[in-house]
C-alpha atoms as a PDB file:
ATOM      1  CA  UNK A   1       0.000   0.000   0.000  1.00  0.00           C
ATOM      2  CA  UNK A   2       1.384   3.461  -0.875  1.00  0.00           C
ATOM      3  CA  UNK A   3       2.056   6.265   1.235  1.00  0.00           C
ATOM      4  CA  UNK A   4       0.085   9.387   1.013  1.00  0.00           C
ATOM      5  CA  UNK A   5       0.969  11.363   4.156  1.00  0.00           C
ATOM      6  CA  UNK A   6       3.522  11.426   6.877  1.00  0.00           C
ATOM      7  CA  UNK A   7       2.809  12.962   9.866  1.00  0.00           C
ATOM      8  CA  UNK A   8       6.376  13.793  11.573  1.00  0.00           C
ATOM      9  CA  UNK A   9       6.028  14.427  15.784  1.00  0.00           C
ATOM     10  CA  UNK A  10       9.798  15.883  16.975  1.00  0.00           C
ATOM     11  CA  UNK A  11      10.948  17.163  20.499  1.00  0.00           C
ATOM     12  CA  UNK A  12      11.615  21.105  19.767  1.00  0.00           C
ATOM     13  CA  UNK A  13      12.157  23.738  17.150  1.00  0.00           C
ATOM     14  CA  UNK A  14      15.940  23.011  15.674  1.00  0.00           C
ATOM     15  CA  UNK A  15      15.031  19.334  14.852  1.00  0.00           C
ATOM     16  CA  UNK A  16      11.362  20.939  13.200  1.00  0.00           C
ATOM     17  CA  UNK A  17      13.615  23.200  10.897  1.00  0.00           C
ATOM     18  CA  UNK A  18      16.394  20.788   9.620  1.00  0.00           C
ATOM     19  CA  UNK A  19      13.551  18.167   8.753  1.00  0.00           C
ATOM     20  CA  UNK A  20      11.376  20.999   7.056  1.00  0.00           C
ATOM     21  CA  UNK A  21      14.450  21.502   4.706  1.00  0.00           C
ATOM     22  CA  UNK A  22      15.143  18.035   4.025  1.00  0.00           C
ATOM     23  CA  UNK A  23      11.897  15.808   3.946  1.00  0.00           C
ATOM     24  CA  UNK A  24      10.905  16.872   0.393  1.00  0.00           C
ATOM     25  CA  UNK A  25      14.122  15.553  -0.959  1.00  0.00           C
ATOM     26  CA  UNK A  26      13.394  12.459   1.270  1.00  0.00           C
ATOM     27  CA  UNK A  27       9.324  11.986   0.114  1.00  0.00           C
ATOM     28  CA  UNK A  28       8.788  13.280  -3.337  1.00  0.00           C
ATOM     29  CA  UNK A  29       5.519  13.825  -3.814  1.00  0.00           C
ATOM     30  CA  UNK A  30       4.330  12.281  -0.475  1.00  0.00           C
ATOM     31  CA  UNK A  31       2.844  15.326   1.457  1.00  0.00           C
ATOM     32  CA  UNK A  32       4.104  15.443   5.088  1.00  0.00           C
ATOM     33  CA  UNK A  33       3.961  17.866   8.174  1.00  0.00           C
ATOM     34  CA  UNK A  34       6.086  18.237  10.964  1.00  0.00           C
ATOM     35  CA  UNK A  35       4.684  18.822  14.373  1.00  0.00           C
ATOM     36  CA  UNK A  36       6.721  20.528  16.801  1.00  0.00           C
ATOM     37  CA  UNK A  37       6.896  20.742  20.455  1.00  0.00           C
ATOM     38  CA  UNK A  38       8.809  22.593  23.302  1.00  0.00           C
ATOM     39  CA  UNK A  39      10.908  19.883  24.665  1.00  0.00           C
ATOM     40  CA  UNK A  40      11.529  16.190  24.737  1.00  0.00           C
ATOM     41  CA  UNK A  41       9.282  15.669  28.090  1.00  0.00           C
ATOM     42  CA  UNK A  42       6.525  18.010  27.132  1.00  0.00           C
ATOM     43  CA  UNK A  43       6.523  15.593  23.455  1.00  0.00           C
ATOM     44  CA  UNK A  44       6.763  12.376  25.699  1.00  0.00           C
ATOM     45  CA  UNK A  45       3.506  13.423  27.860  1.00  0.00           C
ATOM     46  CA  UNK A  46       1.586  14.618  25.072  1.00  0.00           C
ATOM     47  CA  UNK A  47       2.496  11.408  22.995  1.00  0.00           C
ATOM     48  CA  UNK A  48      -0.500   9.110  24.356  1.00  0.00           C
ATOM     49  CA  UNK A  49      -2.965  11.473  23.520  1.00  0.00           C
ATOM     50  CA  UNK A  50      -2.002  12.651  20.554  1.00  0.00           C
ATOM     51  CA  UNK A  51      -1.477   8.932  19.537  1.00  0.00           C
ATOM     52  CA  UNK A  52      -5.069   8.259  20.461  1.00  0.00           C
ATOM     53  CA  UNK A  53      -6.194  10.707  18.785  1.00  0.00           C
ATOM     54  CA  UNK A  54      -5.064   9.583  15.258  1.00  0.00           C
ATOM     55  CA  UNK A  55      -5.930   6.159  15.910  1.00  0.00           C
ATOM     56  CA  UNK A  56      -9.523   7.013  15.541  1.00  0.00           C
ATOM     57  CA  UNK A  57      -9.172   8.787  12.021  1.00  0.00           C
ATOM     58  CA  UNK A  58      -6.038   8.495  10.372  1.00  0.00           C
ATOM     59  CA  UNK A  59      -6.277   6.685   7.182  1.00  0.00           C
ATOM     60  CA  UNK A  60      -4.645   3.533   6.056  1.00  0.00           C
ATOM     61  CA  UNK A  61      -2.424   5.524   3.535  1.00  0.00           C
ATOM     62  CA  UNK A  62      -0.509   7.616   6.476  1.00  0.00           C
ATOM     63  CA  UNK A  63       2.346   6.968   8.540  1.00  0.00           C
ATOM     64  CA  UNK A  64       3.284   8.777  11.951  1.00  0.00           C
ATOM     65  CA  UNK A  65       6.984   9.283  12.898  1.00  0.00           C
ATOM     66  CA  UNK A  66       8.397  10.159  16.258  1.00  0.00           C
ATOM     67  CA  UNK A  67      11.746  11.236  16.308  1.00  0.00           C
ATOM     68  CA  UNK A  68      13.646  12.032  19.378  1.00  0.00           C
ATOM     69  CA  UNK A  69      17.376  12.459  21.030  1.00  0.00           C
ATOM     70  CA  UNK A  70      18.219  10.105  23.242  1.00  0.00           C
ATOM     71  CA  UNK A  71      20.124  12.393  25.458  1.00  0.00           C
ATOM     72  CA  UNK A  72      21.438  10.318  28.276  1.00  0.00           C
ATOM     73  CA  UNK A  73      18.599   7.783  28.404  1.00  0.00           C
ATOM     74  CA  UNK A  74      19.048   4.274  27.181  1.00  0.00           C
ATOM     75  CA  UNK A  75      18.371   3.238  23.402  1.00  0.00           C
ATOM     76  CA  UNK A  76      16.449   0.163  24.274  1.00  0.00           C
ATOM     77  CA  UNK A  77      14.249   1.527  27.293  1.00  0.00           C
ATOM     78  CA  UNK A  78      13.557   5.001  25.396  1.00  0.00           C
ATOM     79  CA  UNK A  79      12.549   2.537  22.034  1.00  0.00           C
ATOM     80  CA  UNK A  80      10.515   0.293  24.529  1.00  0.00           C
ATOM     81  CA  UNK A  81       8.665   3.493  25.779  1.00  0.00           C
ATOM     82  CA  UNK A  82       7.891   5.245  22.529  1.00  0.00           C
ATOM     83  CA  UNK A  83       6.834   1.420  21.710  1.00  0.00           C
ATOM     84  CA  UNK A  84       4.868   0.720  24.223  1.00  0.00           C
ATOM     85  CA  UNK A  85       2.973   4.199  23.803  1.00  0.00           C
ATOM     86  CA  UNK A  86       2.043   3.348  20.430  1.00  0.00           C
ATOM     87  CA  UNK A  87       0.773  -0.041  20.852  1.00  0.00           C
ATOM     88  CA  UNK A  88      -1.740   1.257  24.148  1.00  0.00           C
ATOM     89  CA  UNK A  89      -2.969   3.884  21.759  1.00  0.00           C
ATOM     90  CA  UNK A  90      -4.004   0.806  19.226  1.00  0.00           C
ATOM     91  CA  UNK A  91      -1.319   1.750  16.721  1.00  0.00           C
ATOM     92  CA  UNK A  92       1.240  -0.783  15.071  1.00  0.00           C
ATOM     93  CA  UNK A  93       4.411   0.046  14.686  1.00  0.00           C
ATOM     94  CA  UNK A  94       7.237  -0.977  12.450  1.00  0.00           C
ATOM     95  CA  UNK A  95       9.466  -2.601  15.570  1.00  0.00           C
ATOM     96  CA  UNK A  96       6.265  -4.601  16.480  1.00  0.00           C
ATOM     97  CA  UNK A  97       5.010  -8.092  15.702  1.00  0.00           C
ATOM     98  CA  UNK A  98       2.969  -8.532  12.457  1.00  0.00           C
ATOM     99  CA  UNK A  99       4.603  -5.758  10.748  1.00  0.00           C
ATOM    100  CA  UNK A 100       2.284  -6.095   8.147  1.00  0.00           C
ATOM    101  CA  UNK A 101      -0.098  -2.473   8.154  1.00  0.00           C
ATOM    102  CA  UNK A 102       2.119  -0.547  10.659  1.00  0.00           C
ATOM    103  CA  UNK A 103       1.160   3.245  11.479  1.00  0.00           C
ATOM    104  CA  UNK A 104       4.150   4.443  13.783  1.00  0.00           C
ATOM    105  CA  UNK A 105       7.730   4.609  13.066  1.00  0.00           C
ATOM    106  CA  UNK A 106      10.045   5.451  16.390  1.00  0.00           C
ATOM    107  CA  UNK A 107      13.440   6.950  15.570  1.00  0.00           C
ATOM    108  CA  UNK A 108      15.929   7.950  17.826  1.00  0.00           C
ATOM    109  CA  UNK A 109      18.786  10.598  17.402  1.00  0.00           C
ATOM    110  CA  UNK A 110      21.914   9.693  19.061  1.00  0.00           C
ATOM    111  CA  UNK A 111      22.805  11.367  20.845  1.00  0.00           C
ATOM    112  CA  UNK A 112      21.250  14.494  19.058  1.00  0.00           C
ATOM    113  CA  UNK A 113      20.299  15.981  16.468  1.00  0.00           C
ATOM    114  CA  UNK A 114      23.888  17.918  16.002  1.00  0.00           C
ATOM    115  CA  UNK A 115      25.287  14.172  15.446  1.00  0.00           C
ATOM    116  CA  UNK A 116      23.466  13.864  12.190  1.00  0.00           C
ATOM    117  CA  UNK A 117      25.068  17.395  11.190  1.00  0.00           C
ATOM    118  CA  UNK A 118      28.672  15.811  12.304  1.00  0.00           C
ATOM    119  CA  UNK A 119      27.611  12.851   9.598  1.00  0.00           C
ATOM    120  CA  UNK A 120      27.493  15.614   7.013  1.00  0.00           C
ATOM    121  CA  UNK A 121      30.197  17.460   7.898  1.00  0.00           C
ATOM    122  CA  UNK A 122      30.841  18.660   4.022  1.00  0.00           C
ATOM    123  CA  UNK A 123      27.018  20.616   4.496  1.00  0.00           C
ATOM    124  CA  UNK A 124      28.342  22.562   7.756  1.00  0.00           C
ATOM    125  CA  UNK A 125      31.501  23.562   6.067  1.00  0.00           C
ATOM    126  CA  UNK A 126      28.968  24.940   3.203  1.00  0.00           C
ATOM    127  CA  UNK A 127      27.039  26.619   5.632  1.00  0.00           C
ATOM    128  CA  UNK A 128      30.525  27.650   7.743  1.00  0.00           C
ATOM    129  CA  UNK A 129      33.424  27.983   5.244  1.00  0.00           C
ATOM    130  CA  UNK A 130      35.784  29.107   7.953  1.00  0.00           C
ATOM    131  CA  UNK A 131      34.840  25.228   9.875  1.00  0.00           C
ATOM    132  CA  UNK A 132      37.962  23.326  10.037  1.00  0.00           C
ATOM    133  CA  UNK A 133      37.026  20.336   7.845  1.00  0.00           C
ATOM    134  CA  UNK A 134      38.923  17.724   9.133  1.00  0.00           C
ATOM    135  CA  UNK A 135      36.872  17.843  12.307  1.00  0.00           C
ATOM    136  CA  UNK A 136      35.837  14.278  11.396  1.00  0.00           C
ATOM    137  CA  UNK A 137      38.537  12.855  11.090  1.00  0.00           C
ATOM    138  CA  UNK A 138      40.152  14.088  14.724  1.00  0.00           C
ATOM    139  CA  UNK A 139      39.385  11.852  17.785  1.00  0.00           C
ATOM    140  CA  UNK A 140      36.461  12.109  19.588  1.00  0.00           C
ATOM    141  CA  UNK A 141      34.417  13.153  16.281  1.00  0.00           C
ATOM    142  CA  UNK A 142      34.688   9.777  13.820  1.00  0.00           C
ATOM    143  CA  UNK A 143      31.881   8.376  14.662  1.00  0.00           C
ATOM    144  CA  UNK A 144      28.592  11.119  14.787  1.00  0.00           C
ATOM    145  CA  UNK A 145      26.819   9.231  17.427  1.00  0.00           C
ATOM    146  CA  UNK A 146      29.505   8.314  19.269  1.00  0.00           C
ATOM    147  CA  UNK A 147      30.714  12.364  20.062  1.00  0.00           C
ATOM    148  CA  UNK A 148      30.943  12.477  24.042  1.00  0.00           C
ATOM    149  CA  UNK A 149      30.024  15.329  26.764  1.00  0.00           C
ATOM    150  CA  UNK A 150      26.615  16.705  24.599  1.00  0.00           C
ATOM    151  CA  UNK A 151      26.936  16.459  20.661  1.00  0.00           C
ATOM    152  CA  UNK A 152      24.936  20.400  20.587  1.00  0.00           C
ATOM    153  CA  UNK A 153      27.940  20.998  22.743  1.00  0.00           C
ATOM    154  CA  UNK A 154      30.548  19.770  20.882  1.00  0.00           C
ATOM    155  CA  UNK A 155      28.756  21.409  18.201  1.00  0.00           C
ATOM    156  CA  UNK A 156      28.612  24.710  19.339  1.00  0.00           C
ATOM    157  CA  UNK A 157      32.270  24.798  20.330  1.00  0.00           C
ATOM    158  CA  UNK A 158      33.363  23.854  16.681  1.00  0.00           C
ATOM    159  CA  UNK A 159      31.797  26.442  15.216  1.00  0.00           C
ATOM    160  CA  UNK A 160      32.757  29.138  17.973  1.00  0.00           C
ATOM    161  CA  UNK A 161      36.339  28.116  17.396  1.00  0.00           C
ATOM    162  CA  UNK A 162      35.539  29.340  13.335  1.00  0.00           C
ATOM    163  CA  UNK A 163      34.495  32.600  15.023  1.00  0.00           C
ATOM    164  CA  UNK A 164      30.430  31.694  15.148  1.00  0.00           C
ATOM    165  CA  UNK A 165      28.024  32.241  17.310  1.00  0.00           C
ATOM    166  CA  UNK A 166      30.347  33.594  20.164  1.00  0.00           C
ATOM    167  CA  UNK A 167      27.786  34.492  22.164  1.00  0.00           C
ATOM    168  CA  UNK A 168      26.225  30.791  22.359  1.00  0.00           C
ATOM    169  CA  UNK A 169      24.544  28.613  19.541  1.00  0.00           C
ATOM    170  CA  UNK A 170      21.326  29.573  17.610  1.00  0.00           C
ATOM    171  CA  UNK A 171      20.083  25.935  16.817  1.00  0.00           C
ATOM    172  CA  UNK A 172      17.323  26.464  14.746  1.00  0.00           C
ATOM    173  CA  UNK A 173      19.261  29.152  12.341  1.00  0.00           C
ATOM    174  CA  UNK A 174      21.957  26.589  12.158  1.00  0.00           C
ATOM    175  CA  UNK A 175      19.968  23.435  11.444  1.00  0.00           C
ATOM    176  CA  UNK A 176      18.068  25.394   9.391  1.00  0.00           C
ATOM    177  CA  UNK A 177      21.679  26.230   7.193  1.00  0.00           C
ATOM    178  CA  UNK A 178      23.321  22.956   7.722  1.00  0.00           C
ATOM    179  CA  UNK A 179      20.006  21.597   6.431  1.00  0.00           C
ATOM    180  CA  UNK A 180      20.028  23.305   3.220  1.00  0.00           C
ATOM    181  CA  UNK A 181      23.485  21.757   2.293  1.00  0.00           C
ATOM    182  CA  UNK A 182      22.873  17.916   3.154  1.00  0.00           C
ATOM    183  CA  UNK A 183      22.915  15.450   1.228  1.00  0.00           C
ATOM    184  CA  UNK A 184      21.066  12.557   3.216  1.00  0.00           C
ATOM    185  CA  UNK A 185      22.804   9.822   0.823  1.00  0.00           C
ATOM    186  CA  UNK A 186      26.013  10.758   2.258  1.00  0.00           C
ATOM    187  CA  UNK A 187      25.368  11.495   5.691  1.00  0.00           C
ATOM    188  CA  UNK A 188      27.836   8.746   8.158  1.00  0.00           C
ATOM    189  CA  UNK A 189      25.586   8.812  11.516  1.00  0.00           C
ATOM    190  CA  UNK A 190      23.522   5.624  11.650  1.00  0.00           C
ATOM    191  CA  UNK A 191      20.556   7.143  13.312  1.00  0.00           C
ATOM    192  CA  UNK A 192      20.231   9.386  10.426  1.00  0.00           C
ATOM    193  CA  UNK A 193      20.697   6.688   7.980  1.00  0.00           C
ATOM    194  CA  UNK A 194      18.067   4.685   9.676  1.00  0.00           C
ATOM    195  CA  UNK A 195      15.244   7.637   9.257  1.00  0.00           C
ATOM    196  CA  UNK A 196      16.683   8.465   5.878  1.00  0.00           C
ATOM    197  CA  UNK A 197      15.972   4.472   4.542  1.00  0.00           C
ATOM    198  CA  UNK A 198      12.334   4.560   6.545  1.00  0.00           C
ATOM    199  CA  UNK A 199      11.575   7.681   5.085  1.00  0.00           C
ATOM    200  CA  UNK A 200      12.695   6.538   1.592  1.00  0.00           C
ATOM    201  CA  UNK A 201      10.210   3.919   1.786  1.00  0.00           C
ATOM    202  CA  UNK A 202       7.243   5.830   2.007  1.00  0.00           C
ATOM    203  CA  UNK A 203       8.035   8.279  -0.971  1.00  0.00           C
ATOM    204  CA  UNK A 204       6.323   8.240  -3.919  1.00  0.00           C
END
């Protein structure tokens, strides 16, 4: 069965604007909307409801996707939750038995969404020419989802070493720049590959 909407449900404004920029390379002509709130825990406690709430009128054709960090929480017991949410609000999801007619796809950034701009490291130099741009390949930064001690931290201080944002990190502005550089097919950090191939599926 094709896809003919995807409804997108993120944690907070930065993650809203990068995906706003890059979902219609991602869907083609599958129409989508991204639905943002004002922090992991206020998305986690509105998440039942919400979830409720298209189970009683969202068609066949549509597809919900929760996306959100995992900070400092576990993979498995944040993926169990978001899970577990799903299935009490009588949706399917793709992680659940009978895969057959799923409605909810649960993605996780790790650690944040800043890792998936370290897997595209060519886009922030775009957006940043004075970056260094062998940040990757320096220790602590090879592997996206790997970065230690906060990835929008490690972030930040990258791009204040370049002389931006010295007076602390505008998130949405810069997802919204790095953004409009990516190139999802060559973006390194696996929990952006993972959305990237789920999204992919659903385009049209």
């Amino acid at each position: 069965m094709s896809v003919d909407q995807v409804e997108v449900l993120v944690e907070e404004p930065s993650m809203a604007a990068a995906l706003t920029v890059i979902l219609p390379g991602l869907l083609g002509s599958t129409t989508w909307a991204v639905h943002e709130h004002t922090s992991k825990q206020d998305l986690l406690k509105k998440l039942p409801n919400r979830l409720r709430g298209y189970s009683r009128w969202l068609p066949a054709t549509s597809r919900i996707v929760v996306i959100v960090d995992r900070d400092d929480d576990s993979c498995a017991d944040l993926k169990e939750e978001l899970e577990q949410i799903a299935l009490t609000a009588g949706l399917k999801t793709k992680s659940s038995p009978g895969r057959d007619g799923y409605t909810v796809v649960n993605r996780i950034a790790v650690e944040e969404l800043e890792a998936w701009f370290f897997g595209d490291w060519s886009a922030v130099c775009t957006a940043y020419p004075r970056v260094d741009p062998h940040v990757p390949a320096q220790r602590g930064f090879r592997d996206p989802d790997g970065i230690l001690g906060g990835t929008w931290e490690a972030f930040e201080r990258v791009l204040q070493r370049a002389g931006y944002f010295s007076t602390g990190l505008r998130k949405v502005e810069a997802a919204r720049a790095v953004a409009e550089h990516m190139k999802p097919a060559r973006n390194v950090s696996p929990s952006f590959r993972a959305l990237r191939t789920v999204l992919e599926s659903f385009a049209q």
